[in-house]
N, C-alpha and C. Protein backbone atom coordinates (compact mmCIF):
# COMPACT_ATOMS: atom_id res chain seq x y z
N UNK A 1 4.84 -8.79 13.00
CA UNK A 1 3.89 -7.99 12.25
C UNK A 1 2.64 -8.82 12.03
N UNK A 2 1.46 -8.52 12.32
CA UNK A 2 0.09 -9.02 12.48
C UNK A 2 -0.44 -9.08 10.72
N UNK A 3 -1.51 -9.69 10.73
CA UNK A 3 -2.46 -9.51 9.29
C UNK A 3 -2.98 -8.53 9.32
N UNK A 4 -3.35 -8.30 10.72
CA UNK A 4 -4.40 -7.61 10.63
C UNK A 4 -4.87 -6.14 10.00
N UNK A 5 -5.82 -5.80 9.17
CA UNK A 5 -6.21 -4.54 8.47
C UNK A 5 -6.99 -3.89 9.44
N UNK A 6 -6.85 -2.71 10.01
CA UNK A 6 -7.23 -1.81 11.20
C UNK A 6 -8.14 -0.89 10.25
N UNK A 7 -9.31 -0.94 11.05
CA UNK A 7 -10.28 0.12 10.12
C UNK A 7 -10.84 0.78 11.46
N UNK A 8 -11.01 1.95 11.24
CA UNK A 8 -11.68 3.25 12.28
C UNK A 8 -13.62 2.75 12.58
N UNK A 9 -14.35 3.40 13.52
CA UNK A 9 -15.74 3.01 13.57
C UNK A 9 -16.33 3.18 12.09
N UNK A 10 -15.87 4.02 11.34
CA UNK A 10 -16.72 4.40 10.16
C UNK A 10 -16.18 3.36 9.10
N UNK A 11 -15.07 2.22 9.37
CA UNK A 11 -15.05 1.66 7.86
C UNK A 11 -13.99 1.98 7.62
N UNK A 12 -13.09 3.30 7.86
CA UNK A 12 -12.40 3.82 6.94
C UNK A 12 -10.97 2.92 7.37
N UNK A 13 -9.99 2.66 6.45
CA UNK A 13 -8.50 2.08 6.24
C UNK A 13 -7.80 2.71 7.63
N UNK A 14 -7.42 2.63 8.63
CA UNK A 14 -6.18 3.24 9.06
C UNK A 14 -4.81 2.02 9.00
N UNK A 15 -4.48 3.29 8.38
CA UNK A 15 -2.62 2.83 8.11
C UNK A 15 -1.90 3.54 8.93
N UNK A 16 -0.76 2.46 9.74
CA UNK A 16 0.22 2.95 10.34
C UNK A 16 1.57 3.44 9.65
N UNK A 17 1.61 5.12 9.50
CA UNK A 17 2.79 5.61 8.64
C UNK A 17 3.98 4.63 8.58
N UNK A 18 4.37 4.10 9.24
CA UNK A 18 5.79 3.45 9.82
C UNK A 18 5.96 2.22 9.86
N UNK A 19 4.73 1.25 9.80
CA UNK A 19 4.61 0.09 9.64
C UNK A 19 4.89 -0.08 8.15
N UNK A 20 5.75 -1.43 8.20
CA UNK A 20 5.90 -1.99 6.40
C UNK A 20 5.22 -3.10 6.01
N UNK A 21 4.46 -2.92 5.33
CA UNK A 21 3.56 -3.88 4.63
C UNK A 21 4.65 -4.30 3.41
N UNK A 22 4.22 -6.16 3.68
CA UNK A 22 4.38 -7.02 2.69
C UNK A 22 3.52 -6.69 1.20
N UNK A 23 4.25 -7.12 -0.13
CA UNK A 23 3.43 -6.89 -1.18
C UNK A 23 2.16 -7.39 -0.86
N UNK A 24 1.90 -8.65 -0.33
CA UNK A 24 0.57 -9.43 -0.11
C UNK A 24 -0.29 -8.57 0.38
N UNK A 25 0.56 -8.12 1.68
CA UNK A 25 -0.91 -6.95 2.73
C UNK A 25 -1.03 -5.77 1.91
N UNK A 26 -0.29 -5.64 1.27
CA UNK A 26 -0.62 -4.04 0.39
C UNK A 26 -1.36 -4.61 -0.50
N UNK A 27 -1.76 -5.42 -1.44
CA UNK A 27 -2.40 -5.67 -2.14
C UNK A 27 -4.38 -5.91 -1.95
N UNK A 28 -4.07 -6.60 -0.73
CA UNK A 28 -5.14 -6.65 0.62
C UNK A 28 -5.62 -5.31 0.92
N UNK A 29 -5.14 -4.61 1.45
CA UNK A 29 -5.38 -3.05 2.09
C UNK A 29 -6.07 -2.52 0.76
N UNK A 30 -5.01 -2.64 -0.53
CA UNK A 30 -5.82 -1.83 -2.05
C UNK A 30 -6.85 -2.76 -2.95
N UNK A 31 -6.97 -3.66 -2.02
CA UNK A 31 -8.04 -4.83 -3.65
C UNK A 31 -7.40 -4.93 -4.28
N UNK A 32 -6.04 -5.21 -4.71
CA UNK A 32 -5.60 -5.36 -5.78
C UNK A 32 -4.43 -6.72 -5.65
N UNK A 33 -4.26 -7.27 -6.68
CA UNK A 33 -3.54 -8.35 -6.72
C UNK A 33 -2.44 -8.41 -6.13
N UNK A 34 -1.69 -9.04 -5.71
CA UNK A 34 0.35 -8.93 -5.80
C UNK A 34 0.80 -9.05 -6.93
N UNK A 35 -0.15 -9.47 -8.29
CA UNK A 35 0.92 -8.21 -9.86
C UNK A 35 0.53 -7.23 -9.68
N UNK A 36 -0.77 -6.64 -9.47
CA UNK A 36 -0.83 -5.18 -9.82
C UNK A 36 -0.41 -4.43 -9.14
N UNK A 37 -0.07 -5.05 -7.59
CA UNK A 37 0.92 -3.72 -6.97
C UNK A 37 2.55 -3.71 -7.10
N UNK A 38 2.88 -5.43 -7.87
CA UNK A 38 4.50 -5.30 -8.64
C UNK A 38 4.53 -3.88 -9.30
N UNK A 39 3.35 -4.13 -10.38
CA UNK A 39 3.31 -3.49 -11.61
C UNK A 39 3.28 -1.85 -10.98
N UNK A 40 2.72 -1.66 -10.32
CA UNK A 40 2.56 0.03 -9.64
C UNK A 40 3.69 0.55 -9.50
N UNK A 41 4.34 -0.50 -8.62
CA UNK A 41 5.91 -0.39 -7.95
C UNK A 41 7.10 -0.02 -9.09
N UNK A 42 6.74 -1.07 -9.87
CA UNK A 42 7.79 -1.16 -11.41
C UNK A 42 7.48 0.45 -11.83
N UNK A 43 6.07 1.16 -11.67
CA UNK A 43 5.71 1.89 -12.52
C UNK A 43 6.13 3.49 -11.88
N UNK A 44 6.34 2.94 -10.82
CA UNK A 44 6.37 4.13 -9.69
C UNK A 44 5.61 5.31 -9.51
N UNK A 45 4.03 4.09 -9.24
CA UNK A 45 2.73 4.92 -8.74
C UNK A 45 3.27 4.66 -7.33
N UNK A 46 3.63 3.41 -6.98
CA UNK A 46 3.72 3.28 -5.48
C UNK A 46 4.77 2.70 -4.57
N UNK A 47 5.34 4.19 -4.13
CA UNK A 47 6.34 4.21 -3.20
C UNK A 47 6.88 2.33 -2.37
N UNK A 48 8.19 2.26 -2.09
CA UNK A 48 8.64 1.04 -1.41
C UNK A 48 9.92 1.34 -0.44
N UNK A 49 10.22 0.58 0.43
CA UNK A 49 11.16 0.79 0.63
C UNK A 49 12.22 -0.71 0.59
N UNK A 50 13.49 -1.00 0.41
CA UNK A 50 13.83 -1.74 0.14
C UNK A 50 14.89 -2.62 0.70
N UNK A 51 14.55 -3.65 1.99
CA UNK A 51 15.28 -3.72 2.97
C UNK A 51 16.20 -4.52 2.49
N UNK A 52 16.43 -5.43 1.78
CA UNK A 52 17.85 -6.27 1.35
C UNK A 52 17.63 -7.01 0.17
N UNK A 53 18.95 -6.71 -1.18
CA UNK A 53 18.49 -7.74 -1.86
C UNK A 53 16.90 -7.61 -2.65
N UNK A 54 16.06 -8.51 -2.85
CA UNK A 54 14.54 -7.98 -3.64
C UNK A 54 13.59 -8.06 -2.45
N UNK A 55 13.73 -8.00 -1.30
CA UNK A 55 12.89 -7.83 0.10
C UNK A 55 12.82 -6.45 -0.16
N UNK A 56 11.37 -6.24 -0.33
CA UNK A 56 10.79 -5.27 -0.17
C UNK A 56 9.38 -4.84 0.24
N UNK A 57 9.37 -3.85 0.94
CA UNK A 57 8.46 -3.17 1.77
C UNK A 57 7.61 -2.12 1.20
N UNK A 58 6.63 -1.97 2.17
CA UNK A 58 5.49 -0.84 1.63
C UNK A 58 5.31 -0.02 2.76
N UNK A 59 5.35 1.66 2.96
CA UNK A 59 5.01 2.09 4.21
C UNK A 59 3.69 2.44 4.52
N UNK A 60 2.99 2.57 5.36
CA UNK A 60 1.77 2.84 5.76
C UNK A 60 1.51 4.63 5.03
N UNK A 61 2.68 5.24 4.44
CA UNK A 61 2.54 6.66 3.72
C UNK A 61 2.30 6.49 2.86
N UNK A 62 3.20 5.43 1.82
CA UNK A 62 3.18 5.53 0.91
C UNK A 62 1.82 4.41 0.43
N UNK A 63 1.55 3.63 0.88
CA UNK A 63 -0.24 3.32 0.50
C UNK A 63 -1.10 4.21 0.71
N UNK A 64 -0.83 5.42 1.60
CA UNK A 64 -1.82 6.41 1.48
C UNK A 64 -1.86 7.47 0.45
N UNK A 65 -0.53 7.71 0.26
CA UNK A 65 -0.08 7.97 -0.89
C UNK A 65 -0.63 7.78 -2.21
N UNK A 66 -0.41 6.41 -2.73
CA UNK A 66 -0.69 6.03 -3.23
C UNK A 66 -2.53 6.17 -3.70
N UNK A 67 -3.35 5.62 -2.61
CA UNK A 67 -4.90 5.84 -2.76
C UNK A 67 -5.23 6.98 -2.92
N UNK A 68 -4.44 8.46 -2.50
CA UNK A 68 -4.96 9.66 -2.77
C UNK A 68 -4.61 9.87 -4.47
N UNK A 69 -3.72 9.53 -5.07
CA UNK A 69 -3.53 9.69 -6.40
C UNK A 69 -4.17 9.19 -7.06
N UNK A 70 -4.76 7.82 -6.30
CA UNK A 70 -5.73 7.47 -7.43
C UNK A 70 -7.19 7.40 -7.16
N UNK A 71 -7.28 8.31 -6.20
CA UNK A 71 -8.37 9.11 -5.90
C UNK A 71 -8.31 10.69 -6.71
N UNK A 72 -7.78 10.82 -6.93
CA UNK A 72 -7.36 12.57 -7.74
C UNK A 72 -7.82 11.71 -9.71
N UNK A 73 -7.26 11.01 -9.94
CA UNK A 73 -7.55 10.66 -10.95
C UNK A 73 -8.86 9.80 -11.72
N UNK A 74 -9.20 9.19 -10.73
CA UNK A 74 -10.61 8.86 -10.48
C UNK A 74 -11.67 10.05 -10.91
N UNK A 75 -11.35 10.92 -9.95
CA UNK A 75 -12.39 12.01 -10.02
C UNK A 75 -12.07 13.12 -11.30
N UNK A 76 -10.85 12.74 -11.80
CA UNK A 76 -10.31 13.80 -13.20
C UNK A 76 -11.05 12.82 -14.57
């Protein structure tokens, strides 16, 4: 699995549905720390999936997921 953050000609994020992002790269992808996306996770703004033990994953849905909700609330 690469670092790399894939963005379209315009800038915009593309996320691969199916790919699992590390807390680190999800935090990367959202600007946001590795507490504040613990804390999301704990809070269950944002989806994980959970491969063994406290190894856990992020899917390329559920960070999109995730940014549309707090895009809906943003604008509320």
């Amino acid at each position: 699995m690469s670092n790399e953050v894939r963005r379209n000609g315009f800038g915009t994020l593309v996320l691969e549905d199916d790919r699992l992002y590390t807390t680190e790269q999800t935090a990367e992808l959202l600007t946001l720390t590795p507490r504040q996306v613990i804390d999301a996770r704990q809070a269950k703004r944002l989806g994980c999936v959970r491969l063994s033990g406290a190894a856990v994953r992020h899917a390329g849905r559920q960070i999109r997921a995730f940014i549309e909700a707090r895009s809906v609330e943003a604008v509320q």
